[in-house]
PDB file of N, CA and C in Angstrom:
ATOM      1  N   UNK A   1      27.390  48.913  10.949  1.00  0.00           N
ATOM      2  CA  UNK A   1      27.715  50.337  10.671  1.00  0.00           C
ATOM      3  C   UNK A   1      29.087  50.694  11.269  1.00  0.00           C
ATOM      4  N   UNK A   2      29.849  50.045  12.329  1.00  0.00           N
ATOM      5  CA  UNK A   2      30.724  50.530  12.891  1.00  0.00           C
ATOM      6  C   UNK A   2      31.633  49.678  12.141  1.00  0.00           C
ATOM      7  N   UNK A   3      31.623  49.254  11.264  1.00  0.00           N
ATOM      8  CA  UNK A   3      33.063  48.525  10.256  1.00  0.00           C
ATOM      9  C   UNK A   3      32.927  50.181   9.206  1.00  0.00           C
ATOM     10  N   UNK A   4      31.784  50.233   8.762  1.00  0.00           N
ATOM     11  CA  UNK A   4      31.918  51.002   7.785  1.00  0.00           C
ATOM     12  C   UNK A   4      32.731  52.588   8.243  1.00  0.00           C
ATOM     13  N   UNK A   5      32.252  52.833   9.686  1.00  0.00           N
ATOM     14  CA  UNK A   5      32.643  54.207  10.203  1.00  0.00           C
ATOM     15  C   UNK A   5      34.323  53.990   9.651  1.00  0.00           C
ATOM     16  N   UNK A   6      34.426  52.639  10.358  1.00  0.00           N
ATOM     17  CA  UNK A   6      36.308  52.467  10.805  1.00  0.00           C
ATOM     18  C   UNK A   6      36.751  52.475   9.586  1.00  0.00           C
ATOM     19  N   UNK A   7      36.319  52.363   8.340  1.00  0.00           N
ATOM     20  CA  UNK A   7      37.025  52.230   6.523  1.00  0.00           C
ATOM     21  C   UNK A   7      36.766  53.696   6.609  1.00  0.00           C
ATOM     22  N   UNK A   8      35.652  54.148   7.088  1.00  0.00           N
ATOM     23  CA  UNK A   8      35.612  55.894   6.455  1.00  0.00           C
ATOM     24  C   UNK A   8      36.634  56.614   7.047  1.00  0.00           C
ATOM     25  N   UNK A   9      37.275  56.025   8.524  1.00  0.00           N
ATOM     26  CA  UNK A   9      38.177  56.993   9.172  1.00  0.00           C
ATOM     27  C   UNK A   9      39.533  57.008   8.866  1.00  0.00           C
ATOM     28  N   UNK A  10      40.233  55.680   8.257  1.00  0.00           N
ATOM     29  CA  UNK A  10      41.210  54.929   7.815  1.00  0.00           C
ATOM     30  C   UNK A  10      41.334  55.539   6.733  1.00  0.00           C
ATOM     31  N   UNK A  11      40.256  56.138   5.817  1.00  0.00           N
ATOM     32  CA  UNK A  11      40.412  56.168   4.554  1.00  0.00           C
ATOM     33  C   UNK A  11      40.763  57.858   4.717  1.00  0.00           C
ATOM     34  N   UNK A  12      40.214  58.564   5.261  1.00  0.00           N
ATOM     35  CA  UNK A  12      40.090  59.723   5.511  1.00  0.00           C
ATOM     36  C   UNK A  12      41.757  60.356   6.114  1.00  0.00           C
ATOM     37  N   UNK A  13      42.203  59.717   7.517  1.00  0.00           N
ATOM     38  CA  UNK A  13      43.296  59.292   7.627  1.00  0.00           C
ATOM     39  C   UNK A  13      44.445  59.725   6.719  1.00  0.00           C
ATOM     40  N   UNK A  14      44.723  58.688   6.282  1.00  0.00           N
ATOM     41  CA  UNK A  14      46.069  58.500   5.058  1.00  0.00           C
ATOM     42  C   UNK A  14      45.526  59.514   3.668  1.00  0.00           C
ATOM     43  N   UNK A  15      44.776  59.234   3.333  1.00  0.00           N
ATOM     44  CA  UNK A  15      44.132  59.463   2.262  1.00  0.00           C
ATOM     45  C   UNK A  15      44.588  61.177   2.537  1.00  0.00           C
ATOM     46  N   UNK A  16      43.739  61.800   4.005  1.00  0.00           N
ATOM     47  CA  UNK A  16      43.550  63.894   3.887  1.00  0.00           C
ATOM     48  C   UNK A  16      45.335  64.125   4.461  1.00  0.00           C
ATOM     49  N   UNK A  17      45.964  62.876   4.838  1.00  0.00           N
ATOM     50  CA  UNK A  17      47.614  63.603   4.980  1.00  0.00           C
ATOM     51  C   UNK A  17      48.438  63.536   3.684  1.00  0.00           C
ATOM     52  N   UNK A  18      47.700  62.357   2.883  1.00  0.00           N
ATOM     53  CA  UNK A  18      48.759  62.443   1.578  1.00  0.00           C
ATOM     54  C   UNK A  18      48.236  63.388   0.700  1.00  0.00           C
ATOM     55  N   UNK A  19      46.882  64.015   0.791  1.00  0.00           N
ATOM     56  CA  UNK A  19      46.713  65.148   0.324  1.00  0.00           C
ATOM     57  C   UNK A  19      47.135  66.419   0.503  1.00  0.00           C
ATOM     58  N   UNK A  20      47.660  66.303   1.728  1.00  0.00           N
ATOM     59  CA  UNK A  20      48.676  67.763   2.623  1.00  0.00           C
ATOM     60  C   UNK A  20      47.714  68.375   2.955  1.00  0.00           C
ATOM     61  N   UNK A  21      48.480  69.414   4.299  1.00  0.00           N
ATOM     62  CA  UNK A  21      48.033  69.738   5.419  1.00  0.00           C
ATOM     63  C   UNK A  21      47.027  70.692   4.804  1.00  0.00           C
ATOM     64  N   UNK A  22      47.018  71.187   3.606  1.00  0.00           N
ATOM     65  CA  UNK A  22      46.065  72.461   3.514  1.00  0.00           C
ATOM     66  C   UNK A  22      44.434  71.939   3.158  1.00  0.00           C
ATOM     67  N   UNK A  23      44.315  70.815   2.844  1.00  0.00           N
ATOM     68  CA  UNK A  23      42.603  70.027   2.930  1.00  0.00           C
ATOM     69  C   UNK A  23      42.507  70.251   4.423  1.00  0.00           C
ATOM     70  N   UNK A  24      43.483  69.416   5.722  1.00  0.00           N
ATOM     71  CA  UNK A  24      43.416  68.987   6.564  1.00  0.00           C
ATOM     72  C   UNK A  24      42.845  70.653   7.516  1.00  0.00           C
ATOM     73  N   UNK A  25      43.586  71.681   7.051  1.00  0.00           N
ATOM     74  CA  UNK A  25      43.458  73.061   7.468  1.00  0.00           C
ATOM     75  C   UNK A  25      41.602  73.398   7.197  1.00  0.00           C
ATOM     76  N   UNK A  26      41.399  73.294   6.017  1.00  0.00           N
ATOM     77  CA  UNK A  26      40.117  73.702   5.698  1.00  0.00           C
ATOM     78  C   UNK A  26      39.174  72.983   5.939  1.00  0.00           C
ATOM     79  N   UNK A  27      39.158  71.522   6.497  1.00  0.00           N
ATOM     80  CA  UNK A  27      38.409  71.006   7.227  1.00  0.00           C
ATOM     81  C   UNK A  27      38.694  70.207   8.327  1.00  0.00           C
ATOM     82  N   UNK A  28      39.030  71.311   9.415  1.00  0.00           N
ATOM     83  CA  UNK A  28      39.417  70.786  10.594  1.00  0.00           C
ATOM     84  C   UNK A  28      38.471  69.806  11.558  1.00  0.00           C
ATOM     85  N   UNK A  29      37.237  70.463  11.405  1.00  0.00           N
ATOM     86  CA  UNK A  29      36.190  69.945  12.125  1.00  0.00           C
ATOM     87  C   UNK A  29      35.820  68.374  11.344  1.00  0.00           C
ATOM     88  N   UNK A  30      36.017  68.105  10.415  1.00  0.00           N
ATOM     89  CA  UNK A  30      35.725  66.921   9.787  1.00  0.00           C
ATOM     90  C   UNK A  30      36.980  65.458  10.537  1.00  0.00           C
ATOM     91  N   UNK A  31      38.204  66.209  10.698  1.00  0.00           N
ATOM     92  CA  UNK A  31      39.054  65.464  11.193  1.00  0.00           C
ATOM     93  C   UNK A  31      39.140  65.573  12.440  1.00  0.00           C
ATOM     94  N   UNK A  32      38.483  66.515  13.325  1.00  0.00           N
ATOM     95  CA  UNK A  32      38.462  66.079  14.625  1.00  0.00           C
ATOM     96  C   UNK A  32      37.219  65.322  15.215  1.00  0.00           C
ATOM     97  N   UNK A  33      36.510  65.676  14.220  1.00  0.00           N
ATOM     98  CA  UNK A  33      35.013  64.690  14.611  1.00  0.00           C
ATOM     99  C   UNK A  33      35.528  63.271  14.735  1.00  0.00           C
ATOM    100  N   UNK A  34      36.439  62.807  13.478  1.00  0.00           N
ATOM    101  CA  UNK A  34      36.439  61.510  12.998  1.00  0.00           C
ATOM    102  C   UNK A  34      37.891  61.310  14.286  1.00  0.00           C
ATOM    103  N   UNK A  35      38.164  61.723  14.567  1.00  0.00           N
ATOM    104  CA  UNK A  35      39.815  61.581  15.860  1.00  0.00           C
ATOM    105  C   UNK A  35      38.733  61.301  17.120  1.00  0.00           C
ATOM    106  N   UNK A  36      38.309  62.027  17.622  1.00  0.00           N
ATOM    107  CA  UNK A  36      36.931  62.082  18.435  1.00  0.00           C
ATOM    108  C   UNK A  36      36.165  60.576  18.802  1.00  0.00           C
ATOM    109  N   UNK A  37      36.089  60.315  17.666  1.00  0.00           N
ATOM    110  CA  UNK A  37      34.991  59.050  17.449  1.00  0.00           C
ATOM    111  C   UNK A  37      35.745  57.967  17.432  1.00  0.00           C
ATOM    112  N   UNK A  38      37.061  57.662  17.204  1.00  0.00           N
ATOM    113  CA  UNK A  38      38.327  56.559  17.392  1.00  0.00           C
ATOM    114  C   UNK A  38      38.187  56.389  18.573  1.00  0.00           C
TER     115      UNK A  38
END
């Protein structure tokens, strides 16, 4: 399970900045959970 966390956080990562900051705004708590857990 902890390979899979590390693809979900990687992916999440690159993936919610090349989407720009305004996903990253509306789900803050999703990206600090996953910063948190690194």
């Amino acid at each position: 399970p902890d390979r899979r966390r590390n693809t979900s956080n990687a992916y999440i990562g690159p993936e919610r900045r090349v989407g720009g900051e305004a996903e990253v705004m509306q789900q803050p708590s999703l990206l600090d959970k996953a910063r948190s857990s690194t």
